[in-house]
PDB file of N, CA and C in Angstrom:
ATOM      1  N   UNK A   1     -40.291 110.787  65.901  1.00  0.00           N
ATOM      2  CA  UNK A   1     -39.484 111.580  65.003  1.00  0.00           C
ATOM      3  C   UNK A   1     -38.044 111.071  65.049  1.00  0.00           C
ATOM      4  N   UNK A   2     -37.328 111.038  63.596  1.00  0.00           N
ATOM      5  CA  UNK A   2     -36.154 111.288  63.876  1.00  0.00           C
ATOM      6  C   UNK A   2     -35.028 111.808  63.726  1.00  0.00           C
ATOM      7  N   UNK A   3     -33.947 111.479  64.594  1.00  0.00           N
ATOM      8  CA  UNK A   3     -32.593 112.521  64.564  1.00  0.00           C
ATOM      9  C   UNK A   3     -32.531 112.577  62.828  1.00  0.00           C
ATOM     10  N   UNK A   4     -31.469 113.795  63.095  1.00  0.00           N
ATOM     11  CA  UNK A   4     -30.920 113.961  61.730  1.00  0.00           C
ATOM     12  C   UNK A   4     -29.396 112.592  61.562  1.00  0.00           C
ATOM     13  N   UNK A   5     -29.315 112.670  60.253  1.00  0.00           N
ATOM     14  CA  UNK A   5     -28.521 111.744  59.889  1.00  0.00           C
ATOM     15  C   UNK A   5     -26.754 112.606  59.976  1.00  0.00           C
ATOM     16  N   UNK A   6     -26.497 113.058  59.911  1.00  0.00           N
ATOM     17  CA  UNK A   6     -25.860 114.546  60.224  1.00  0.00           C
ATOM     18  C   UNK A   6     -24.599 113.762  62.123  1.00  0.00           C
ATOM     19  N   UNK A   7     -25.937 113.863  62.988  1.00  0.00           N
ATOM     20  CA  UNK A   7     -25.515 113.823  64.354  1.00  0.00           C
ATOM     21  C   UNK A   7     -25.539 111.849  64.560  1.00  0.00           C
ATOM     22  N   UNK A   8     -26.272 111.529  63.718  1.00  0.00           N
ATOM     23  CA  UNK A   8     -25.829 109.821  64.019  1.00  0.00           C
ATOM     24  C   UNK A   8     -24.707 109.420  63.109  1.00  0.00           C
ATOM     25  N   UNK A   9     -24.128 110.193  62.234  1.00  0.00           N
ATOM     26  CA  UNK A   9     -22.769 110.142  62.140  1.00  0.00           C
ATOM     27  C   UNK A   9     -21.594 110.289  62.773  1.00  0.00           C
ATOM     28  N   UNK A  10     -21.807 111.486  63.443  1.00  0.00           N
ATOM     29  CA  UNK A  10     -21.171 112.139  64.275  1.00  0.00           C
ATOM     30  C   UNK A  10     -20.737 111.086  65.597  1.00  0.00           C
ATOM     31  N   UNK A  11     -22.031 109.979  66.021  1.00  0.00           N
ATOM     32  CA  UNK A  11     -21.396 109.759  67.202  1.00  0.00           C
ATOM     33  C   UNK A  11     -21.241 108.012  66.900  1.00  0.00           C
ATOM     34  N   UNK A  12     -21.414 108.165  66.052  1.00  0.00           N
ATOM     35  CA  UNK A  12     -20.976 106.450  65.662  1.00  0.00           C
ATOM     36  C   UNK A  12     -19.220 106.666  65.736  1.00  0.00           C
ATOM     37  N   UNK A  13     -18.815 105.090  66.393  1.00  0.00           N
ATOM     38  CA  UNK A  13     -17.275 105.592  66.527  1.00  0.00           C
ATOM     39  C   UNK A  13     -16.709 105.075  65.293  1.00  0.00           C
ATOM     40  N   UNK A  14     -15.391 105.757  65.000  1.00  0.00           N
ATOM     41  CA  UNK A  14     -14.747 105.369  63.360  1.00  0.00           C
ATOM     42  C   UNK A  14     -13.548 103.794  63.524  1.00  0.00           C
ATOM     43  N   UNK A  15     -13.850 103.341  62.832  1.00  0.00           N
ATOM     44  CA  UNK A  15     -13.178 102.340  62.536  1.00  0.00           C
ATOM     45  C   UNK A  15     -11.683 102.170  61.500  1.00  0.00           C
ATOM     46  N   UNK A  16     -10.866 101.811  61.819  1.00  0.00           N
ATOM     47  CA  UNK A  16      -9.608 102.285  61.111  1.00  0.00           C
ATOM     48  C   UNK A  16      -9.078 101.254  60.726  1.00  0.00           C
ATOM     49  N   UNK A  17      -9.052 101.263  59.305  1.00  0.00           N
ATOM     50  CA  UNK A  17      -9.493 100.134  57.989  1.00  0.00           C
ATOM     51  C   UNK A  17      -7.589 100.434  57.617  1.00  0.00           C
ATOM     52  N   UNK A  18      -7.178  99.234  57.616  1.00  0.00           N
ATOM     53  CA  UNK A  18      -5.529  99.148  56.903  1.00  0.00           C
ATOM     54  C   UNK A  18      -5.322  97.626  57.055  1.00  0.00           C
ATOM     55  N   UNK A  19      -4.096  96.844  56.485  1.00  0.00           N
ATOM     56  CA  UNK A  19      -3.545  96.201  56.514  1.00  0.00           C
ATOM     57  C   UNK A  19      -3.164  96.095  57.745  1.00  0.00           C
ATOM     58  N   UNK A  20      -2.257  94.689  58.098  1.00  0.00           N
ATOM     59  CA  UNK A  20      -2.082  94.393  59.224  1.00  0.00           C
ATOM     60  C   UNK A  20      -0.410  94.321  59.221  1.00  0.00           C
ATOM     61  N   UNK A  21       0.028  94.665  60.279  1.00  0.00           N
ATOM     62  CA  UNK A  21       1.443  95.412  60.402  1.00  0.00           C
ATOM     63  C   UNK A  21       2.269  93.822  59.946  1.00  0.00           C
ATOM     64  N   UNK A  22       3.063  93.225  59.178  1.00  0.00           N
ATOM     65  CA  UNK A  22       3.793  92.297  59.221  1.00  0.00           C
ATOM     66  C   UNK A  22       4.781  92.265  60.007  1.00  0.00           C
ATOM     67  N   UNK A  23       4.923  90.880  60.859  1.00  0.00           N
ATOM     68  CA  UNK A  23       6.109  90.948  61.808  1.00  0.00           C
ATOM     69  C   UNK A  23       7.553  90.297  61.272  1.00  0.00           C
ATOM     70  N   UNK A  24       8.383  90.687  61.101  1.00  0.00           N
ATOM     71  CA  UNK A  24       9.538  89.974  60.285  1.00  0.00           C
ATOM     72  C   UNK A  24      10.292  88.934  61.136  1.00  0.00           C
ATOM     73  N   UNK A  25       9.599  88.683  62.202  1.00  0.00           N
ATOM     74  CA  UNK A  25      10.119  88.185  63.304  1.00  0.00           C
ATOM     75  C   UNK A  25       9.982  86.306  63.403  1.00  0.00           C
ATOM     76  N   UNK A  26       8.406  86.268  62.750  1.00  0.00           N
ATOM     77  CA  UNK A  26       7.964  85.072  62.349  1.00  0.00           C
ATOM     78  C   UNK A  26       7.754  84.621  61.300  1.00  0.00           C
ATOM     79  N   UNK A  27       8.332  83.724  60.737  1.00  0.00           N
ATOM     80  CA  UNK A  27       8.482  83.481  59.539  1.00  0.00           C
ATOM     81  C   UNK A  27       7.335  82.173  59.187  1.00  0.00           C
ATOM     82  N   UNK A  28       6.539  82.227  58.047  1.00  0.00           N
ATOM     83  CA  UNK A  28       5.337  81.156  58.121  1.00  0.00           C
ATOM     84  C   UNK A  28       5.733  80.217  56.586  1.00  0.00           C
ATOM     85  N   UNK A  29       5.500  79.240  56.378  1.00  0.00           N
ATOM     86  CA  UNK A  29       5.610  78.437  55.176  1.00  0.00           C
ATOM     87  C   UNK A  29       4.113  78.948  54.539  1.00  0.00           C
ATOM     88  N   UNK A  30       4.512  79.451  53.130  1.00  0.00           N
ATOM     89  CA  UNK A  30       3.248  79.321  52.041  1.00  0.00           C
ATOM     90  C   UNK A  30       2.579  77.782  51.966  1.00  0.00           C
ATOM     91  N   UNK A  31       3.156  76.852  52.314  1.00  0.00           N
ATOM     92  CA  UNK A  31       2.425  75.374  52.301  1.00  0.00           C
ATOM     93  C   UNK A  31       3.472  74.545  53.029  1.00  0.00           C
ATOM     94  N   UNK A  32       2.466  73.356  53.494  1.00  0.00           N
ATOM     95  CA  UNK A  32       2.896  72.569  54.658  1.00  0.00           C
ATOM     96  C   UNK A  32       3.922  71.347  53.850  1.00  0.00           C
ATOM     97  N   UNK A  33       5.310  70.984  54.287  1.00  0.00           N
ATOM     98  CA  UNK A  33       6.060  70.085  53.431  1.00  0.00           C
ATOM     99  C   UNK A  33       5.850  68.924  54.693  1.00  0.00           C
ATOM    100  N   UNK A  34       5.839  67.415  53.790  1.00  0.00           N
ATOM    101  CA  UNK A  34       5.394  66.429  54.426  1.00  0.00           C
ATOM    102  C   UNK A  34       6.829  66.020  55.287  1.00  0.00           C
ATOM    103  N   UNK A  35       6.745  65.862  56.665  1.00  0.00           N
ATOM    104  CA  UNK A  35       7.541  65.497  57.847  1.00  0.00           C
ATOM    105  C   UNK A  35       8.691  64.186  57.107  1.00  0.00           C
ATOM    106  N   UNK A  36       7.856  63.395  56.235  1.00  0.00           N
ATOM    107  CA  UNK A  36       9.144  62.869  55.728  1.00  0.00           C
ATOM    108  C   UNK A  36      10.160  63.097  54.647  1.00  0.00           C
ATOM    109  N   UNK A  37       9.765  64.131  54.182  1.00  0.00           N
ATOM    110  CA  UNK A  37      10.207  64.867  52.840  1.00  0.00           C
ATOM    111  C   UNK A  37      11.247  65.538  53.949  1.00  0.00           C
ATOM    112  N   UNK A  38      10.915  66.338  54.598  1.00  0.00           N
ATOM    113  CA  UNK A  38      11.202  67.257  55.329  1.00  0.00           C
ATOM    114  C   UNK A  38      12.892  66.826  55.875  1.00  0.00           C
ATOM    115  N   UNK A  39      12.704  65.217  56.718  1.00  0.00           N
ATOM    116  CA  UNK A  39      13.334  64.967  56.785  1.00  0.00           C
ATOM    117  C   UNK A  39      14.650  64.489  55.935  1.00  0.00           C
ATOM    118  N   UNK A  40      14.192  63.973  54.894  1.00  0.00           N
ATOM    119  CA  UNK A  40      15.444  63.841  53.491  1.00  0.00           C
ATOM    120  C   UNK A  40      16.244  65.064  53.215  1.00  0.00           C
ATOM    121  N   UNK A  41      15.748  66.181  53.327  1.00  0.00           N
ATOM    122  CA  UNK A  41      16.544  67.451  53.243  1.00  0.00           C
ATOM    123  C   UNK A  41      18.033  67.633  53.614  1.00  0.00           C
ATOM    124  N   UNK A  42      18.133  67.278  55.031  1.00  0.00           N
ATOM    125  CA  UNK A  42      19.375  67.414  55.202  1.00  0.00           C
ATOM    126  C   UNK A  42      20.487  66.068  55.060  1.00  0.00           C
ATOM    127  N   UNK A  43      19.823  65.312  54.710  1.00  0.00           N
ATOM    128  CA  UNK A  43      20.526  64.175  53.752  1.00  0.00           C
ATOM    129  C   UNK A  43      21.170  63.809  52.505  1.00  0.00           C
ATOM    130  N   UNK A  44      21.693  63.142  52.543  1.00  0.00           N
ATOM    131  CA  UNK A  44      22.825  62.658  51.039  1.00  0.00           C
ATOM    132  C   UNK A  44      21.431  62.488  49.771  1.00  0.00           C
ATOM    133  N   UNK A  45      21.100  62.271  48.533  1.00  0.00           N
ATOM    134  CA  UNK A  45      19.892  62.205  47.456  1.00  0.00           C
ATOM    135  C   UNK A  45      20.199  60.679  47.025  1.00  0.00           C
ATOM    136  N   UNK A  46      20.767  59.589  47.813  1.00  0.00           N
ATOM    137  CA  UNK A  46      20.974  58.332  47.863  1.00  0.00           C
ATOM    138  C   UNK A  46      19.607  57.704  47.590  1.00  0.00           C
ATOM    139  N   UNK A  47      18.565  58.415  48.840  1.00  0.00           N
ATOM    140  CA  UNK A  47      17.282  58.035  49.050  1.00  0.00           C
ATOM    141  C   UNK A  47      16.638  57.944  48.136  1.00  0.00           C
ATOM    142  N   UNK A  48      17.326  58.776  46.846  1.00  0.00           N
ATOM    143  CA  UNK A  48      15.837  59.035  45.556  1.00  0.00           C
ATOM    144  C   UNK A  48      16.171  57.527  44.713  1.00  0.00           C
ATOM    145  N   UNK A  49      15.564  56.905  44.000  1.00  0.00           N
ATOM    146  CA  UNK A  49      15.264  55.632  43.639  1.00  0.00           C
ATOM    147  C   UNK A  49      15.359  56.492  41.938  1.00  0.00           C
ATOM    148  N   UNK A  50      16.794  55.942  41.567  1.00  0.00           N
ATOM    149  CA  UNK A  50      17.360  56.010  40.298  1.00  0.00           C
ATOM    150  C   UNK A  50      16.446  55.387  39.103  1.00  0.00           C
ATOM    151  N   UNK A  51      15.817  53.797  39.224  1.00  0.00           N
ATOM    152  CA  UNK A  51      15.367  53.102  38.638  1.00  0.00           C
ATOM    153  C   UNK A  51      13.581  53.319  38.504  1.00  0.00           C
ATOM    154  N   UNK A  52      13.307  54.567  39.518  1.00  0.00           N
ATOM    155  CA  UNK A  52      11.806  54.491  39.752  1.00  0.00           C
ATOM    156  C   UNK A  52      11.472  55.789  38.928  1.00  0.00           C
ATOM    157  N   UNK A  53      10.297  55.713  38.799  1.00  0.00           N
ATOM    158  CA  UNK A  53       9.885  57.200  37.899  1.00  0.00           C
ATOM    159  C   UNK A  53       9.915  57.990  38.914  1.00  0.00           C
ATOM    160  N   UNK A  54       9.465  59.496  38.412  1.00  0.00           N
ATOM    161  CA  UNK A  54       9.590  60.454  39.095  1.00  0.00           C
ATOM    162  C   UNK A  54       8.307  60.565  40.091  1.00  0.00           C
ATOM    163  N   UNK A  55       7.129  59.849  39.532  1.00  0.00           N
ATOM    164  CA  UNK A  55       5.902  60.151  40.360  1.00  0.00           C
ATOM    165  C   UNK A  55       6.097  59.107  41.672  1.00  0.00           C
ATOM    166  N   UNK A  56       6.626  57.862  41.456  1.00  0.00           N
ATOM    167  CA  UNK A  56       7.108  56.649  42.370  1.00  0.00           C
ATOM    168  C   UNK A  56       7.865  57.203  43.375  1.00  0.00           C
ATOM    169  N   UNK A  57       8.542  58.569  43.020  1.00  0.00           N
ATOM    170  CA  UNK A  57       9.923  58.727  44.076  1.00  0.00           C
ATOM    171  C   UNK A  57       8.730  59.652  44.525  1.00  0.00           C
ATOM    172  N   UNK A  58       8.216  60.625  44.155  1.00  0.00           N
ATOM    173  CA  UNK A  58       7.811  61.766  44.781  1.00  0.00           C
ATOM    174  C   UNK A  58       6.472  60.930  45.848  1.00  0.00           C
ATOM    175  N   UNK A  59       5.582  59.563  45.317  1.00  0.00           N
ATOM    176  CA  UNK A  59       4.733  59.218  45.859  1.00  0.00           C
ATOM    177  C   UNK A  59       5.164  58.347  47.331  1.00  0.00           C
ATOM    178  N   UNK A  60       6.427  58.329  46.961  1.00  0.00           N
ATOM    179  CA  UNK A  60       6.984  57.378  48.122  1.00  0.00           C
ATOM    180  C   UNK A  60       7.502  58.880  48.981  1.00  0.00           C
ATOM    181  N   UNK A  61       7.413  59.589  48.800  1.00  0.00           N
ATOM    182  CA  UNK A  61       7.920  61.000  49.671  1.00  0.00           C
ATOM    183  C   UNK A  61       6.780  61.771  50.375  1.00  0.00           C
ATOM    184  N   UNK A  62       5.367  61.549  49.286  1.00  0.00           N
ATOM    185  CA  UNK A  62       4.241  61.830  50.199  1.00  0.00           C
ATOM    186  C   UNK A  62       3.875  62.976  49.476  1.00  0.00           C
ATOM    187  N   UNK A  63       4.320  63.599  48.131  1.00  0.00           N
ATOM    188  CA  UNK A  63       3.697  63.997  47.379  1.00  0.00           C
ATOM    189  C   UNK A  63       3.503  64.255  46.233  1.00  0.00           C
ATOM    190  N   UNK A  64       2.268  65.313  46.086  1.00  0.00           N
ATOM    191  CA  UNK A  64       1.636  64.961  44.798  1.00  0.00           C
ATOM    192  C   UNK A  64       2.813  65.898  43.628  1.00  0.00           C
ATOM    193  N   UNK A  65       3.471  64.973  42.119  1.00  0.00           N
ATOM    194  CA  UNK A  65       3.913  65.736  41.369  1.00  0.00           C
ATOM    195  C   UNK A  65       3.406  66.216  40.293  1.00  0.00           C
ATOM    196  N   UNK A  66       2.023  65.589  40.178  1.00  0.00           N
ATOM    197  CA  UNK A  66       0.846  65.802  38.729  1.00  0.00           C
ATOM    198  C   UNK A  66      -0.268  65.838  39.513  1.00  0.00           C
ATOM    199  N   UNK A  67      -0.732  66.952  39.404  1.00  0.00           N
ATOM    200  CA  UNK A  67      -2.365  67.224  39.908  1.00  0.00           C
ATOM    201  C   UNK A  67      -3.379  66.390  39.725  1.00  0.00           C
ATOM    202  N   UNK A  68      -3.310  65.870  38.181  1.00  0.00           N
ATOM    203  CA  UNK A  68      -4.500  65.577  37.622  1.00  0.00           C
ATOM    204  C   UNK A  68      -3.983  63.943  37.595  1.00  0.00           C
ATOM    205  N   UNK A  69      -2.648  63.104  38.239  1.00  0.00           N
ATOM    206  CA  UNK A  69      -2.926  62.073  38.718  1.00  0.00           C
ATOM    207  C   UNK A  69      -3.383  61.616  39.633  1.00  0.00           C
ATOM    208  N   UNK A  70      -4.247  62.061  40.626  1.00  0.00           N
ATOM    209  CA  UNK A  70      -4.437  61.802  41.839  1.00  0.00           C
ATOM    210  C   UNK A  70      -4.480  60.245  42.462  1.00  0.00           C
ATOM    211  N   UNK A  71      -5.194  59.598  41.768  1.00  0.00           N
ATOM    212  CA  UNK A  71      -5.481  57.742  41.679  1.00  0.00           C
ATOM    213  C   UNK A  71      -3.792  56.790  42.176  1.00  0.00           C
ATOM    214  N   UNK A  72      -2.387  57.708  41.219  1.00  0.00           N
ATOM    215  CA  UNK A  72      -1.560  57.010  41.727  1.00  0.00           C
ATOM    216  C   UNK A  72      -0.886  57.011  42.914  1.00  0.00           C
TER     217      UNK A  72
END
């Protein structure tokens, strides 16, 4: 036979369903910037190549500026 459904509610333990507290303490990047990009930042924009296209400068920086070029 069995219990009622009633008392196996009762002793099942409750679980407490919320979001997770954000800490303002640690701060995380939405996406990872490439270590050499990274580094040009606090530099003079000497580095960017006047004469090169824009995908040449960004490909020589390590990333992608057109999705759907991937090949260059």
């Amino acid at each position: 036979m069995a219990g009622s459904q009633r008392k196996y509610k009762r002793s099942k333990s409750r679980v407490q369903v919320g979001q997770l507290k954000k800490n303002p303490h640690s701060f995380k990047l939405a996406f990872n910037v490439p270590p050499k990009l990274r580094s040009f930042v606090g530099q003079d924009p000497s580095n960017w190549n006047d004469k090169a296209s824009v995908i040449q400068n960004y490909k020589s920086f390590g990333v992608i500026s057109y999705s759907s070029f991937l090949g260059v």
